[in-house]
Protein backbone atom coordinates (compact mmCIF):
# COMPACT_ATOMS: atom_id res chain seq x y z
CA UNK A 1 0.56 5.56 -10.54
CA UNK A 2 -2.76 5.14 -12.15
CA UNK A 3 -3.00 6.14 -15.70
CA UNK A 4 -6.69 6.54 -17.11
CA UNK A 5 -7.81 8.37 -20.53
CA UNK A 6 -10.37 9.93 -18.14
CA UNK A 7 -10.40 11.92 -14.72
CA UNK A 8 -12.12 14.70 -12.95
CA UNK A 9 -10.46 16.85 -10.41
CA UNK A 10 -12.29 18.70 -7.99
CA UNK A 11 -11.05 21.15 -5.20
CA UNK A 12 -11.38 24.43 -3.23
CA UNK A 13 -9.33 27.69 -3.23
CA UNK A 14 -9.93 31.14 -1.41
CA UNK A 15 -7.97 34.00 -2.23
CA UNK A 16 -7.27 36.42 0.71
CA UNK A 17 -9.03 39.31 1.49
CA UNK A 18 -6.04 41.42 0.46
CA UNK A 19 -4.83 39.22 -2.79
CA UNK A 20 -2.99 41.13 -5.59
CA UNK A 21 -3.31 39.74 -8.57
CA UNK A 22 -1.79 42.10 -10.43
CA UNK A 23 2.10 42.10 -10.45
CA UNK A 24 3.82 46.03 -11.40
CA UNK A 25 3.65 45.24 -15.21
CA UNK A 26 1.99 42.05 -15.79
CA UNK A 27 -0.72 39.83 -14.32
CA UNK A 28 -1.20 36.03 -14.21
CA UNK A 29 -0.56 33.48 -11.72
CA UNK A 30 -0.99 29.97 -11.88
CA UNK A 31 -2.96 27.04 -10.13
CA UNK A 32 -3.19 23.19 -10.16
CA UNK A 33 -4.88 21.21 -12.97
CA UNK A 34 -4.18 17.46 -14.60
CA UNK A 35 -1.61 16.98 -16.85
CA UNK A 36 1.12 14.10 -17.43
CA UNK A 37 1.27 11.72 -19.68
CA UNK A 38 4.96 10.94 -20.24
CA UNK A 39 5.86 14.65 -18.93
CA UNK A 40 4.14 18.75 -18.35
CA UNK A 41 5.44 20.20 -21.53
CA UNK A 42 5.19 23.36 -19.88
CA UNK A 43 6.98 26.81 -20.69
CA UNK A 44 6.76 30.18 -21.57
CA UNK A 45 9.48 33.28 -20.49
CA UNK A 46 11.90 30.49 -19.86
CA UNK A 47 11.19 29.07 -23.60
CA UNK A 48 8.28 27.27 -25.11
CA UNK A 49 8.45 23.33 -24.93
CA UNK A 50 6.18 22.29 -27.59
CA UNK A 51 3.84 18.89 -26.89
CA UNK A 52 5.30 16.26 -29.25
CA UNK A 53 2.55 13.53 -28.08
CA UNK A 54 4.83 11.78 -25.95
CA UNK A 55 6.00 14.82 -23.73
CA UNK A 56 2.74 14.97 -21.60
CA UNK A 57 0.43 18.14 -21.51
CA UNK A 58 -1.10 19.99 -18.87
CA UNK A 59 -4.69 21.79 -18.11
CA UNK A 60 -4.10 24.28 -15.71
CA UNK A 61 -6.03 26.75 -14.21
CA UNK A 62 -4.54 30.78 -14.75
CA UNK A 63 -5.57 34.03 -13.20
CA UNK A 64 -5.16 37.15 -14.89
CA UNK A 65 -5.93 41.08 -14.58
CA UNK A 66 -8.00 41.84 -11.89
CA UNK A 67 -8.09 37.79 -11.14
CA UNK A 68 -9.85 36.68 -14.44
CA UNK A 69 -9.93 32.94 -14.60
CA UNK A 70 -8.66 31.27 -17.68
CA UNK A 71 -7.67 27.47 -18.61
CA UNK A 72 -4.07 27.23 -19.77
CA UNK A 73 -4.11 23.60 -21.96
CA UNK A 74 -1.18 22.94 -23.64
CA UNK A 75 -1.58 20.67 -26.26
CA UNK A 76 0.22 19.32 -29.47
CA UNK A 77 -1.44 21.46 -31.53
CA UNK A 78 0.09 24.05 -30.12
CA UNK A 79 1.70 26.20 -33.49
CA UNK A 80 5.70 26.50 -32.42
CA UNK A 81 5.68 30.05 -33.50
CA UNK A 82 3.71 30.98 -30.36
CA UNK A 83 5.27 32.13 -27.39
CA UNK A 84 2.71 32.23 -24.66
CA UNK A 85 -0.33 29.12 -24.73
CA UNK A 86 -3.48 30.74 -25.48
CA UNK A 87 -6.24 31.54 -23.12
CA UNK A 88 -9.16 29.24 -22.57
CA UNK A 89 -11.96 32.10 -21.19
CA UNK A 90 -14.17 30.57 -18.28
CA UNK A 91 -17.52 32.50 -19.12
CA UNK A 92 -21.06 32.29 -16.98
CA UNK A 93 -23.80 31.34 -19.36
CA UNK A 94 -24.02 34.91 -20.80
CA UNK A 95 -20.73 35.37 -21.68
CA UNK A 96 -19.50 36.94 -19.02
CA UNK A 97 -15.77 36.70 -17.95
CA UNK A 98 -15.77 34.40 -14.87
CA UNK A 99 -13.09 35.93 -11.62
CA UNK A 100 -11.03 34.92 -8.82
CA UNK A 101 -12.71 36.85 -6.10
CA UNK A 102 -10.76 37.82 -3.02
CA UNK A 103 -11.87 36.29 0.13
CA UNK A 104 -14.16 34.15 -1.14
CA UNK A 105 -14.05 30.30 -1.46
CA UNK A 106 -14.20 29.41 -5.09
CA UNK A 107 -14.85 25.71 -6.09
CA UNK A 108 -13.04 24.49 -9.38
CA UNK A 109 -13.88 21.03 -11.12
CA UNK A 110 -12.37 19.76 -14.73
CA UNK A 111 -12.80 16.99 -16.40
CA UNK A 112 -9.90 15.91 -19.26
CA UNK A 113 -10.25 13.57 -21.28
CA UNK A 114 -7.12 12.34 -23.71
CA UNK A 115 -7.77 11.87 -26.90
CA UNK A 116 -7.34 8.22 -28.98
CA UNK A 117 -4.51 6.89 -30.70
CA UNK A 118 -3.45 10.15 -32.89
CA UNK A 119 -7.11 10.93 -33.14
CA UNK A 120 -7.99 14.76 -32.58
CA UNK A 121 -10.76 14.12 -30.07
CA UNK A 122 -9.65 15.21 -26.53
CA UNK A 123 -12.15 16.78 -24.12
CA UNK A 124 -11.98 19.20 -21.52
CA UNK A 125 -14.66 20.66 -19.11
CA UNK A 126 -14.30 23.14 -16.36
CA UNK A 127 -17.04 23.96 -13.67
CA UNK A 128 -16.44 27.40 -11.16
CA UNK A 129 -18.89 27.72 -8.48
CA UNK A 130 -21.69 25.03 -9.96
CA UNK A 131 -21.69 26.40 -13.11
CA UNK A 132 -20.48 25.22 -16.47
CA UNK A 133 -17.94 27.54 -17.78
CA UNK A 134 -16.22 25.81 -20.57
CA UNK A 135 -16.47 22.83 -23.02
CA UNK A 136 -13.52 22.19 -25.42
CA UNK A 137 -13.43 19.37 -27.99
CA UNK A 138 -10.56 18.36 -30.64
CA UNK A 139 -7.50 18.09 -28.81
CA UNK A 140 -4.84 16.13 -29.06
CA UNK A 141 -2.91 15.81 -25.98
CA UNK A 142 -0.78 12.31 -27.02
CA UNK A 143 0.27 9.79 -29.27
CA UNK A 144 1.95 7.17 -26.82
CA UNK A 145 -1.08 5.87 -25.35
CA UNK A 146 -0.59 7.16 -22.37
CA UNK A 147 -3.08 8.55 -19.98
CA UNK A 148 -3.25 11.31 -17.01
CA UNK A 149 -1.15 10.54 -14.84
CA UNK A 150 -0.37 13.85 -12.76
CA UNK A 151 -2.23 16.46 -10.21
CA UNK A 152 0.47 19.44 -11.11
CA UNK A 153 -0.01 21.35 -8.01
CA UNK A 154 2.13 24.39 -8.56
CA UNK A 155 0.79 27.96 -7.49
CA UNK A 156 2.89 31.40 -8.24
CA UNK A 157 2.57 34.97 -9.43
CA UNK A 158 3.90 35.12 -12.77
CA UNK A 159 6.13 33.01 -15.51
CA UNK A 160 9.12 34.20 -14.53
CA UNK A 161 11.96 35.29 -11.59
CA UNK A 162 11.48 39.03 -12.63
CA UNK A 163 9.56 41.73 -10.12
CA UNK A 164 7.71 42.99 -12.89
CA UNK A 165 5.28 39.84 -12.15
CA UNK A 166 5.05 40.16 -8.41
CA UNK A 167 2.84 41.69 -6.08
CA UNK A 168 3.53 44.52 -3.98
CA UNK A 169 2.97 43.12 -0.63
CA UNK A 170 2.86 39.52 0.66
CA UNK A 171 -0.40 37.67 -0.31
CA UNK A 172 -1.90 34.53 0.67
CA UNK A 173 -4.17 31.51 -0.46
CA UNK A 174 -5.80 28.88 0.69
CA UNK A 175 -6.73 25.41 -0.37
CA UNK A 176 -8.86 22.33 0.59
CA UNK A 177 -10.91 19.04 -0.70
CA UNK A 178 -8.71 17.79 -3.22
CA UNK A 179 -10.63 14.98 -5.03
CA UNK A 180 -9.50 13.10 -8.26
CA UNK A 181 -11.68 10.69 -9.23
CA UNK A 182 -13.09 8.55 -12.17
CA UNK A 183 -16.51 8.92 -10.91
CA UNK A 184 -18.29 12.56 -11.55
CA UNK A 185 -20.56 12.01 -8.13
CA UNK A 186 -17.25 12.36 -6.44
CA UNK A 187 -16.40 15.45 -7.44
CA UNK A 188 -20.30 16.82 -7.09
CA UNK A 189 -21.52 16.59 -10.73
């Protein structure tokens, strides 16, 4: 497994024509994004696992009402009181919420980069359909030394095992042209 303070990870996802984002009380689903590092630290309804620095971290992609694209980054600095990660909103250049739209091929590229030593300088980008939608700064993802080490491809309705975040009829996506790479011309930037 290659470890590198620095990748990008490129790839394509459609949405079918039909896609229900929206479970009966609550909407979000997630997608794949980079993480690792010595672990996910991932939770939420099944209890918060805070990042210690040597647990990993992960920058995954959410969708929410309607299929509103967010980053999900958990991080150390993470305050243990909170329950649910908060958003990272993927806006066009006006401002404007970015979405997930059905039946239509949506490219996603992000580029993490861990921060140093204990230093609070991590960096994430995130590109949806050529177009810059977020730059974050001041993160600190780990304090092993450790570097990205994982493509967490997971893909569901929901944070939990409860029908409150399903959809009401069987829904379908589709993916293709995974790339993870050192080298931004490989991904198309």
């Amino acid at each position: 497994v290659y470890k590198r303070q620095e990748y990008y990870l490129s790839y394509w996802v459609k949405f079918a024509d039909d896609f229900d984002f929206d479970g009966t009380e609550y909407a979000t689903g997630k997608l794949p994004g980079l993480g690792g590092a010595g672990g996910l630290c991932v939770g939420g309804t099944n209890g918060f696992q805070p990042c210690t620095g040597d647990n990993g971290f992960s920058a995954r992609y959410f969708w929410r009402e309607d299929g509103r694209a967010v980053l999900n980054l958990k991080h150390m600095d993470i305050p243990t009181s909170n329950k649910w990660t908060p958003d990272l909103r993927l806006v066009d250049s006006d401002g404007n919420d970015k979405y997930f739209i059905p039946g239509q091929w949506h490219h996603l590229i992000q580029r993490v980069r861990i921060n140093h030593g204990n230093q609070a300088n991590g960096e994430v980008e995130v590109w949806m359909d050529g177009e810059q939608v977020l730059s974050v700064e001041g993160y600190r993802f780990v304090n092993n030394n450790r570097g990205i080490d994982n493509l967490y491809f997971n893909t569901f309705h929901g944070g939990s095992e409860d029908a409150r975040w399903w959809p009401d009829h069987t829904v379908y996506s589709y993916w293709d042209d995974f790339v993870v790479s050192t080298n931004p011309a490989d991904v198309g930037l």
